[in-house]
Protein backbone atom coordinates (compact mmCIF):
# COMPACT_ATOMS: atom_id res chain seq x y z
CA UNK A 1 1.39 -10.81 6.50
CA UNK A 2 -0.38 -10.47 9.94
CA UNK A 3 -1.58 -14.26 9.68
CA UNK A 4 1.84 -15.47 9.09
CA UNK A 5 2.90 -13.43 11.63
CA UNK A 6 0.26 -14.37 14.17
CA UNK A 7 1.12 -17.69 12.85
CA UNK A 8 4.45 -17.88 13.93
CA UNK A 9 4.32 -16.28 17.28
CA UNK A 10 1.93 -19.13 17.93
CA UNK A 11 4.51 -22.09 16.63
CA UNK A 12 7.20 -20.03 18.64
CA UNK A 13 5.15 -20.19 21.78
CA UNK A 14 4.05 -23.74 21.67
CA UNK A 15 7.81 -24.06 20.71
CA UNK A 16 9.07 -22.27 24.19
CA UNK A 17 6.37 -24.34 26.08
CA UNK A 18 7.64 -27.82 25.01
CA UNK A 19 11.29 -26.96 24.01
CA UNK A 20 12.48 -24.59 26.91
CA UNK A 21 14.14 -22.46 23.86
CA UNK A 22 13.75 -19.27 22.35
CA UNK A 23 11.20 -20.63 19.64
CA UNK A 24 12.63 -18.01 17.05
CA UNK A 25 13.81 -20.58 14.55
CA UNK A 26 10.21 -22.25 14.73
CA UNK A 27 8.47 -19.10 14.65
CA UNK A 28 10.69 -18.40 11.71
CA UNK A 29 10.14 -21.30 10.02
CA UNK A 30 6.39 -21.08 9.82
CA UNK A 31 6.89 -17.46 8.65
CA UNK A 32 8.78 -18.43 5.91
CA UNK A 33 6.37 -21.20 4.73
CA UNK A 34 3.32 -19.15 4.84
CA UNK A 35 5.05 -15.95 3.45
CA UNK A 36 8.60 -16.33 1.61
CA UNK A 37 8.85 -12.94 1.25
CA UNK A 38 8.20 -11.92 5.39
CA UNK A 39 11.89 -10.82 6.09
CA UNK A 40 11.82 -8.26 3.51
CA UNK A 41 8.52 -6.86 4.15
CA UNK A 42 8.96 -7.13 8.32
CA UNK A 43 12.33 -5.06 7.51
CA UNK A 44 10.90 -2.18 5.75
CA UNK A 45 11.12 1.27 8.34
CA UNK A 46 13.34 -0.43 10.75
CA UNK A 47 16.86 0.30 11.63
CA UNK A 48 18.79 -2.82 11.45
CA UNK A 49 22.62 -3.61 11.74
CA UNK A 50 23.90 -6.77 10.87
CA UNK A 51 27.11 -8.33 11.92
CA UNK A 52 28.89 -11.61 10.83
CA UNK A 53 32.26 -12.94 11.06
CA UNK A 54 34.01 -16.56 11.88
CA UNK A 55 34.41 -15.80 15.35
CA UNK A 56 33.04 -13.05 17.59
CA UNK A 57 29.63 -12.38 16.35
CA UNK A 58 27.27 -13.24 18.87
CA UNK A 59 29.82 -11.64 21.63
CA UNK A 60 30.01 -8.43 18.97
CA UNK A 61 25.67 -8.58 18.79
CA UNK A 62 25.73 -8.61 22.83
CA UNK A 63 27.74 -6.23 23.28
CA UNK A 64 26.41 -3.75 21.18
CA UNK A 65 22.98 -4.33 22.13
CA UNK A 66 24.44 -3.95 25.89
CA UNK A 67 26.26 -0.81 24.49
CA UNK A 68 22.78 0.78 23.57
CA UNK A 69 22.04 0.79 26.89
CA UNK A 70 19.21 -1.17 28.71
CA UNK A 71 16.60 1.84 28.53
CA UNK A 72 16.82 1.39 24.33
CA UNK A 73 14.18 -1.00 22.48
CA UNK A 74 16.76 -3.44 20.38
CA UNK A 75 15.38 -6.75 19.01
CA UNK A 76 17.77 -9.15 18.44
CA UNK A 77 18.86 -12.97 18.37
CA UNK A 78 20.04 -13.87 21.95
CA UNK A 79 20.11 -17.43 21.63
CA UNK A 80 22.52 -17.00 18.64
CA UNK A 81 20.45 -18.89 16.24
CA UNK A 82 21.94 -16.56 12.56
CA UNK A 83 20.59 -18.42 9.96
CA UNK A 84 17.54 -17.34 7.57
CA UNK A 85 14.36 -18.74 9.94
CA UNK A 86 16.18 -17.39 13.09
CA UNK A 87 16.17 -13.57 11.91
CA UNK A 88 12.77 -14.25 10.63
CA UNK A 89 11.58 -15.12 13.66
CA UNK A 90 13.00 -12.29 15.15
CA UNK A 91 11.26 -9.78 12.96
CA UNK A 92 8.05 -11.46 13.51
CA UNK A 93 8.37 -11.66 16.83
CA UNK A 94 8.35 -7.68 17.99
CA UNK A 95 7.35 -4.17 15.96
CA UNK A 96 10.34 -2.87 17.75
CA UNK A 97 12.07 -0.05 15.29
CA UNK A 98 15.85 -0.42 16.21
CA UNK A 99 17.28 -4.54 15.36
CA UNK A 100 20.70 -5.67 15.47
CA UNK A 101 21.23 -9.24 14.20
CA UNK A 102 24.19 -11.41 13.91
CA UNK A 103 24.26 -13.32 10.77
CA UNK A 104 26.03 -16.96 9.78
CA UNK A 105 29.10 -15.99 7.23
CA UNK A 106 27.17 -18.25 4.18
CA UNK A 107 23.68 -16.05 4.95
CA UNK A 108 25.21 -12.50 4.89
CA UNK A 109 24.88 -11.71 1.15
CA UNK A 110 20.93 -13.18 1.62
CA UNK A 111 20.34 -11.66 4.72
CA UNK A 112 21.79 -8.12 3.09
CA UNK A 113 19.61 -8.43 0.08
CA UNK A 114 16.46 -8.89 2.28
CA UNK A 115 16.82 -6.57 5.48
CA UNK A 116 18.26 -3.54 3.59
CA UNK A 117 20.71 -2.86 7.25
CA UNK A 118 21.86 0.71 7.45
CA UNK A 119 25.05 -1.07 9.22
CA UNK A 120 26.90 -4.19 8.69
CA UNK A 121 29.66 -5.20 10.92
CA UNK A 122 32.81 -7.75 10.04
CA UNK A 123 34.72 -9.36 12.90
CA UNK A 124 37.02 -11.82 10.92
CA UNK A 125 36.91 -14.62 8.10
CA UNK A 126 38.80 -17.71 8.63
CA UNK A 127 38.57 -21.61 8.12
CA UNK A 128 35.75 -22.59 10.24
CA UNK A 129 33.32 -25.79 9.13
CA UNK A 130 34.82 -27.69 6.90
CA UNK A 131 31.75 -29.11 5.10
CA UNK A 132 30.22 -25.34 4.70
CA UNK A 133 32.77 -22.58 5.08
CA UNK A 134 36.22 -24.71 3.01
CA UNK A 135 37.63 -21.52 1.14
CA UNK A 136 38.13 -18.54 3.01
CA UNK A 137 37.98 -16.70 -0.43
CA UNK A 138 34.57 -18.11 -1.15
CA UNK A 139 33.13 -16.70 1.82
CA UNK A 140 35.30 -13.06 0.74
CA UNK A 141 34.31 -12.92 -2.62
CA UNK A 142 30.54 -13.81 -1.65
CA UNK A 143 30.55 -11.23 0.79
CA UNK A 144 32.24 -8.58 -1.64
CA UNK A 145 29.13 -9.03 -3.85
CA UNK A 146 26.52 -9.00 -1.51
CA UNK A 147 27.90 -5.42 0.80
CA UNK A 148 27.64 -3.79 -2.91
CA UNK A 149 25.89 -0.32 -2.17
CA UNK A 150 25.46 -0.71 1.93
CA UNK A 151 25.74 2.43 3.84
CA UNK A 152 28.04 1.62 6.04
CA UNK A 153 30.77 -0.98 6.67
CA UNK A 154 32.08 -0.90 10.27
CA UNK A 155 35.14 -3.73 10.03
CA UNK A 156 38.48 -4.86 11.32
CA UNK A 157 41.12 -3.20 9.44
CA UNK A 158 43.96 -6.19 10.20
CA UNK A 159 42.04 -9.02 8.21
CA UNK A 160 42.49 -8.62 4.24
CA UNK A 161 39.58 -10.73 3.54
CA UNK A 162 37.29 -8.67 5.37
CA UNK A 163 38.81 -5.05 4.18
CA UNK A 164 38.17 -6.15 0.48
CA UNK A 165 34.27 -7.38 0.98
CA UNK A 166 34.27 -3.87 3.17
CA UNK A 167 35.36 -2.04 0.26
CA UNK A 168 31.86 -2.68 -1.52
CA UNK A 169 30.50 -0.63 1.05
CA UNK A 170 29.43 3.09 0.02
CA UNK A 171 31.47 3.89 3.17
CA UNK A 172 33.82 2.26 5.83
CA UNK A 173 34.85 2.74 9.73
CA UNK A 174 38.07 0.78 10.14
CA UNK A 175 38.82 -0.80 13.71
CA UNK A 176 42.05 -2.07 14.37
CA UNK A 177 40.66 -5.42 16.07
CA UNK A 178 43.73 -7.42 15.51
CA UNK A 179 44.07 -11.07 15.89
CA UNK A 180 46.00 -13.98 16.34
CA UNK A 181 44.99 -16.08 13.64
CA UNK A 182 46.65 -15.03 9.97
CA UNK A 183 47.46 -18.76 8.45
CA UNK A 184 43.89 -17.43 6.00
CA UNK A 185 45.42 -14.22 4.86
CA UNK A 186 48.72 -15.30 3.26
CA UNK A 187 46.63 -15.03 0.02
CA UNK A 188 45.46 -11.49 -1.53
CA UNK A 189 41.40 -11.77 -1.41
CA UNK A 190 41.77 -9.33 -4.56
CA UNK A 191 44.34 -11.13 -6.80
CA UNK A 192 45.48 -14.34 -5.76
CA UNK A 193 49.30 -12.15 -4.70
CA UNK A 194 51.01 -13.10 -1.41
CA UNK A 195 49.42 -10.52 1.30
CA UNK A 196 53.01 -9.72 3.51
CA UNK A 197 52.75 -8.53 7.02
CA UNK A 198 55.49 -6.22 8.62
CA UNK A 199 54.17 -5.88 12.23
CA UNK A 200 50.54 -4.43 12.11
CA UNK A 201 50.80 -3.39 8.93
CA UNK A 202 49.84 -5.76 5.72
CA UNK A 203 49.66 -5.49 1.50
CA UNK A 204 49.73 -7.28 -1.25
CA UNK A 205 52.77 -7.11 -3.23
CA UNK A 206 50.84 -7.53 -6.57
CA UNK A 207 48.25 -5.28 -6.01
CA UNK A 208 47.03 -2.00 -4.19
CA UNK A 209 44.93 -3.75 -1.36
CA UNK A 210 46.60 -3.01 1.89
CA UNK A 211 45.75 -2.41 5.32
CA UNK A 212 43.29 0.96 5.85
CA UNK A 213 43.97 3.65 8.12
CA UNK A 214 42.50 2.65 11.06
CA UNK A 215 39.38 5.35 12.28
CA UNK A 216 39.52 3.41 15.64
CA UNK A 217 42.71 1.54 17.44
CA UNK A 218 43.30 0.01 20.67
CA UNK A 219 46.34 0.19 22.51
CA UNK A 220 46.27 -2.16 25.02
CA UNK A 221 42.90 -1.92 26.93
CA UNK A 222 42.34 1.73 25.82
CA UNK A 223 40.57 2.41 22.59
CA UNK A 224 41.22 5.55 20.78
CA UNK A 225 39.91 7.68 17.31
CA UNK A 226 41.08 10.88 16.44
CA UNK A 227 39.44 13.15 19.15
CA UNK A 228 38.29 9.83 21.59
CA UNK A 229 39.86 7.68 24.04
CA UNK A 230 38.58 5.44 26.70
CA UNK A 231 39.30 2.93 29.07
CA UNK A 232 37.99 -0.92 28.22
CA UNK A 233 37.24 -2.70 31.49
CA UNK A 234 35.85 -5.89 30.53
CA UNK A 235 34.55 -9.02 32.75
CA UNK A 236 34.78 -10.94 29.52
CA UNK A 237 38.28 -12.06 29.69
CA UNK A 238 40.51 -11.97 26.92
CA UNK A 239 42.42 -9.91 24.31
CA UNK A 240 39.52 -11.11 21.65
CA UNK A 241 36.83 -9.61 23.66
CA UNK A 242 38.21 -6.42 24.26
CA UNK A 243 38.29 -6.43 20.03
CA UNK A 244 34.54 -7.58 19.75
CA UNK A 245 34.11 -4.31 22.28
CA UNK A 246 35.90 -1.71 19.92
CA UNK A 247 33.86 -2.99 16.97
CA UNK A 248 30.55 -2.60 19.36
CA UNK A 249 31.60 0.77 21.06
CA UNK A 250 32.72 2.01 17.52
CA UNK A 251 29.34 0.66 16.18
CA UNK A 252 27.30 2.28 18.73
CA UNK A 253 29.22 5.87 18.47
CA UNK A 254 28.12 5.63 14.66
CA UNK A 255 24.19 5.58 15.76
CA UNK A 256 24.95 9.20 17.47
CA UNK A 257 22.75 7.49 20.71
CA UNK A 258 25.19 6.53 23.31
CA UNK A 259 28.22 8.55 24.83
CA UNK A 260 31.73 6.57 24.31
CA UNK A 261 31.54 6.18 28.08
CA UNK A 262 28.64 5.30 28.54
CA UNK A 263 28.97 2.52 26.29
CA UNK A 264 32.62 1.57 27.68
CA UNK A 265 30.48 1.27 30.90
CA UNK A 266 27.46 -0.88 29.72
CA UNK A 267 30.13 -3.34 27.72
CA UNK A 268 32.38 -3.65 30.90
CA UNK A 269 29.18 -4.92 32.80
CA UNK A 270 28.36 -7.87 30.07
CA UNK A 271 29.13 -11.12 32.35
CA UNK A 272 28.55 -13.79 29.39
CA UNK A 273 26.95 -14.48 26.34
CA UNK A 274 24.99 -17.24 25.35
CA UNK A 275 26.71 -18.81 27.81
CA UNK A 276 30.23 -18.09 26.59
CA UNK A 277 32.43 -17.95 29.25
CA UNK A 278 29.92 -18.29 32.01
CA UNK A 279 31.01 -18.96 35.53
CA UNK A 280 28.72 -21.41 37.86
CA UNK A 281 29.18 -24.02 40.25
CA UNK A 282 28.15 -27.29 39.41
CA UNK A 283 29.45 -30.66 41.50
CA UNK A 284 31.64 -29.15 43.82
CA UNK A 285 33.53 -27.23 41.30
CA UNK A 286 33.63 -23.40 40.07
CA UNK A 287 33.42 -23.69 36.19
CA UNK A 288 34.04 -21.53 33.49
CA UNK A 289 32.42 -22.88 30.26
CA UNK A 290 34.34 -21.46 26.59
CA UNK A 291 33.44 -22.14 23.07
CA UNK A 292 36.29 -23.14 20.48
CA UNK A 293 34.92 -24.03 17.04
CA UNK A 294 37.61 -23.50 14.87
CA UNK A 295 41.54 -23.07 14.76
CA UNK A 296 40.88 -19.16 14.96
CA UNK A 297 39.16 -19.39 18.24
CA UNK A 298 41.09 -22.05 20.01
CA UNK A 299 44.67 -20.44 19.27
CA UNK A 300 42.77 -17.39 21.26
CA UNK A 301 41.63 -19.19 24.13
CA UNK A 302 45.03 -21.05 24.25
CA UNK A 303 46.28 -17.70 24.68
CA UNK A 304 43.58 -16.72 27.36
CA UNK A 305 44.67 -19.74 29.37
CA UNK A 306 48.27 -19.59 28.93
CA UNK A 307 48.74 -18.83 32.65
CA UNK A 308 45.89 -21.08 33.91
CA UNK A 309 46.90 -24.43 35.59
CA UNK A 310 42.82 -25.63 36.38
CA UNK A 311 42.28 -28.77 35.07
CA UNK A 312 40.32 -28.74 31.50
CA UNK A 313 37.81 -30.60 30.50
CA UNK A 314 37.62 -30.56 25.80
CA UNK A 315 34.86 -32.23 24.35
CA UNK A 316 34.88 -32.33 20.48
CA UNK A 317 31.31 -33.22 18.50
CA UNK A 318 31.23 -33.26 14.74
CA UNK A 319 27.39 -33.42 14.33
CA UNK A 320 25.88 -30.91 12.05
CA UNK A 321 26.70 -27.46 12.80
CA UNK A 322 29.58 -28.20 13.98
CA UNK A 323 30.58 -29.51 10.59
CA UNK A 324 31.38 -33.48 10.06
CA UNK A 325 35.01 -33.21 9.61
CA UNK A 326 36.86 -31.73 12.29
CA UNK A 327 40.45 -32.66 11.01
CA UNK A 328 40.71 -29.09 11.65
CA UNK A 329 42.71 -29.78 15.01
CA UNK A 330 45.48 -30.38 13.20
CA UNK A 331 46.04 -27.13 12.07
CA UNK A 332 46.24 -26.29 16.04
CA UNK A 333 49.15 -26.22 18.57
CA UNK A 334 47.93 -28.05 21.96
CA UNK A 335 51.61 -28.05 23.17
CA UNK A 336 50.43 -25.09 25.64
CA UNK A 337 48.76 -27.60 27.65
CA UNK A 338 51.15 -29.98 28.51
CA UNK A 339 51.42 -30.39 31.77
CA UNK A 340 47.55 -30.03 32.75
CA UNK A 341 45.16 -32.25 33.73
CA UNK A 342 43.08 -32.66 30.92
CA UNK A 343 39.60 -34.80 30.31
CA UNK A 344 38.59 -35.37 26.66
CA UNK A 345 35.00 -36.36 26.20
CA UNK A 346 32.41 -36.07 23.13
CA UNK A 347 31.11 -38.15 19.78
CA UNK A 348 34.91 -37.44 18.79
CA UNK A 349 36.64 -37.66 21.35
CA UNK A 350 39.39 -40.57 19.92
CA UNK A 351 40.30 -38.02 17.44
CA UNK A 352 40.97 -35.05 20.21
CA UNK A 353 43.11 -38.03 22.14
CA UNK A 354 45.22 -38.95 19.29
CA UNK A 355 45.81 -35.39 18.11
CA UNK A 356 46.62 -34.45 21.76
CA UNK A 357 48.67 -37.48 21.98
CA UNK A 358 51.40 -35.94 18.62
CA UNK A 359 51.59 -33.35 20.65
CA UNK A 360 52.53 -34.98 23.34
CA UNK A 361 49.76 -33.81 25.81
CA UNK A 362 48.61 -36.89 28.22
CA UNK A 363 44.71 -36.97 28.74
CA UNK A 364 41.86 -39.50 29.94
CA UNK A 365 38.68 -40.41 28.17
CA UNK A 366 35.39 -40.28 30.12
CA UNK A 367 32.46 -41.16 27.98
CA UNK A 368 29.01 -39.78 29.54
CA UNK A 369 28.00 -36.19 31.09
CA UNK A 370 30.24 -33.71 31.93
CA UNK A 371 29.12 -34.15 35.83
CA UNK A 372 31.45 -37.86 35.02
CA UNK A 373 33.98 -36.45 34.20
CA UNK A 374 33.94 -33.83 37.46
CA UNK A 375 33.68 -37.06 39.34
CA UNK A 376 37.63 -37.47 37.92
CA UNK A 377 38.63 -34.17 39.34
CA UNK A 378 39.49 -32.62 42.65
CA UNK A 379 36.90 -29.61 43.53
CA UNK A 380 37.69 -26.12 42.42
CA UNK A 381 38.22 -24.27 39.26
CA UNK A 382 37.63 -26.51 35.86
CA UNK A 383 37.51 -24.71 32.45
CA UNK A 384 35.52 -26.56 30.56
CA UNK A 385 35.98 -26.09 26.31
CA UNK A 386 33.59 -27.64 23.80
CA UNK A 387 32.95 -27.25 19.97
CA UNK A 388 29.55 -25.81 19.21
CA UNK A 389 26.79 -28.74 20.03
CA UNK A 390 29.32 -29.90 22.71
CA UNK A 391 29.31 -26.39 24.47
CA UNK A 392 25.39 -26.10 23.99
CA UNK A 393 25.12 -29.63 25.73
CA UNK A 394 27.80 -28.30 28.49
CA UNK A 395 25.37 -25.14 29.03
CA UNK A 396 22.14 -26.84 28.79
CA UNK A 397 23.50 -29.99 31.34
CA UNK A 398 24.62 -27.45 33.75
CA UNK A 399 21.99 -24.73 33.58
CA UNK A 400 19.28 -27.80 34.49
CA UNK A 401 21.34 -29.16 37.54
């Protein structure tokens, strides 16, 4: 084990010199060739929590790592790289005890299995890549197998997908976390029945799954349990965000470590993540850079921007992780924007025009960088909203200016 290990700090290093990256999914990689069974054997003695969900997970990691509070030794995936040879290469890279680790949806059973996590966390399940993550209940009933005999399930109490893998769990914390999203919870996860939703409330009406008792709800921007209740002052904007922080805060007042407050305090200080709604001026204009990967997340940040009239700049890719079929965008409303100035760039960017254009939202094409497209607009505020590779490339072209 301590060759592969030296190993892959060595191909994660030469990694970080050429690639400017983290080098954790190199590092990983290596690991894994030289010794298949590294993960298991690098988790053994360690605290680890694990959380995974369609949308919220690397936000949910930050946040709780923030939550810990900078004094506490936490290892975990920054860069957002959730896959098998990313969390290797995290566990390879530091002997730190205490790791939290977000997880892709398709590598939670695995990554279960192999780190043994005293908690795993679940944000959401809904229709994401179309080419990996098709049926919602696949993901569920995958899920459902693999929590068998965890610990502890921390998990939001309004999505019926995720309360039935939950259940699997020796024990549950419910947060209310909400969301707007429920066109992938019509269906019971359980039974195939028709799940029926009378205002936050949901069941099946063929079987006894139904929404839990919430341990921890939010009412507005204040979070509350039975004895608890704080304040959530976030700089990340948006109702989602202030979810990810009750499933973080909630998380963190599990581990005993961290005061409520406290933790309130160190979440309400997290700026951006991964570059998720980062704020930086670039050409003469202030932008504010947003990920939206999936119908879930855009009818949230359609939301978020509902008041906004900046000019927006979408760029749609459909290159690997982002999944090669992105007819998803039908199964979004762009109405909202009509009336903005929008830009439309990316590898897909005909298909963003023409489903902008059935909803009759008028937009230009400008093929190149994103700084050609700034040319187009007047300086100040732009948001600009990409897919997954097309918000990496957004972050990458602007961080290097």
């Amino acid at each position: 084990m301590a060759a592969a290990r030296c190993a892959a700090r060595a191909a994660g290093a030469l990694s970080r010199r050429l690639r400017d990256g983290s080098g954790l999914v190199i590092g990983g990689r290596v690991l894994l060739a030289v010794e298949p069974r590294a993960v298991s054997e690098l988790s053994r003695d360690r605290s680890i929590t694990l959380v995974s969900g369609t949308n919220g997970k690397s936000t949910t990691t930050a946040l709780i790592v923030a939550a810990l509070g900078h004094e506490a030794q936490v290892a975990t995936n920054r860069d957002g790289a959730n896959t098998a040879v990313a969390l290797a290469g995290v566990l390879a890279s530091t002997d730190v005890r205490r790791v939290v680790l977000e997880v892709d949806e398709d590598w939670l059973p695995w990554a279960v299995r192999e780190t043994r996590p005293e908690v795993v966390v679940l944000t959401n399940l809904s229709r994401d890549q179309l080419t990996r993550h098709h049926e919602v209940g696949a993901v569920a009933a995958a899920w459902r197998s693999g929590l068998a005999g965890v610990p502890l399930v921390i998990a939001n109490a309004d999505d019926p997908a995720v309360v039935w893998a939950a259940l699997a769990g020796r024990r549950q914390t419910w947060v209310a976390a909400g969301g707007h999203w429920t066109a992938d919870s019509l269906v019971c996860p359980a039974c195939a029945g028709r799940c029926i939703r009378s205002g936050p409330d949901w069941a099946c009406r063929s079987c006894d799954l139904r929404r839990p008792s919430p341990d921890w709800w939010l009412d507005g921007r204040v979070l509350r349990n039975a004895t608890i209740e704080v304040a959530l002052v976030l700089d990340l904007p948006g109702r989602f965000n202030v979810a990810n922080a009750a499933l973080a805060i909630a998380t963190v007042h599990h581990a005993g470590r961290v005061s409520v407050q406290d933790a309130a305090d160190r979440v309400g200080d997290v700026h951006s993540v991964a570059g998720r709604f980062e704020r930086i001026r670039f050409h003469g204009h202030d932008l504010r850079i947003m990920l939206a990967k999936n119908p879930a997340g855009w009818i949230e940040l359609l939301d978020l921007m509902a008041g906004d009239r900046y000019p927006l700049v979408l760029v749609l890719n459909a290159e690997g992780v982002d999944g090669r079929d992105p007819s998803w965008i039908y199964d979004v409303s762009f109405a909202p924007l009509r009336g903005r100035t929008l830009i439309v760039q990316g590898r897909r960017a005909t298909d963003l025009l023409v489903r902008l254009e059935h909803d009759e939202v008028a937009a230009t094409h400008v093929p190149g960088s994103l700084a050609a497209a700034l040319w187009k607009l007047p300086a100040g505020r732009v948001d600009v909203v990409g897919n997954y590779t097309a918000f990496r490339n957004t972050v990458r072209e602007v961080r290097r200016a």
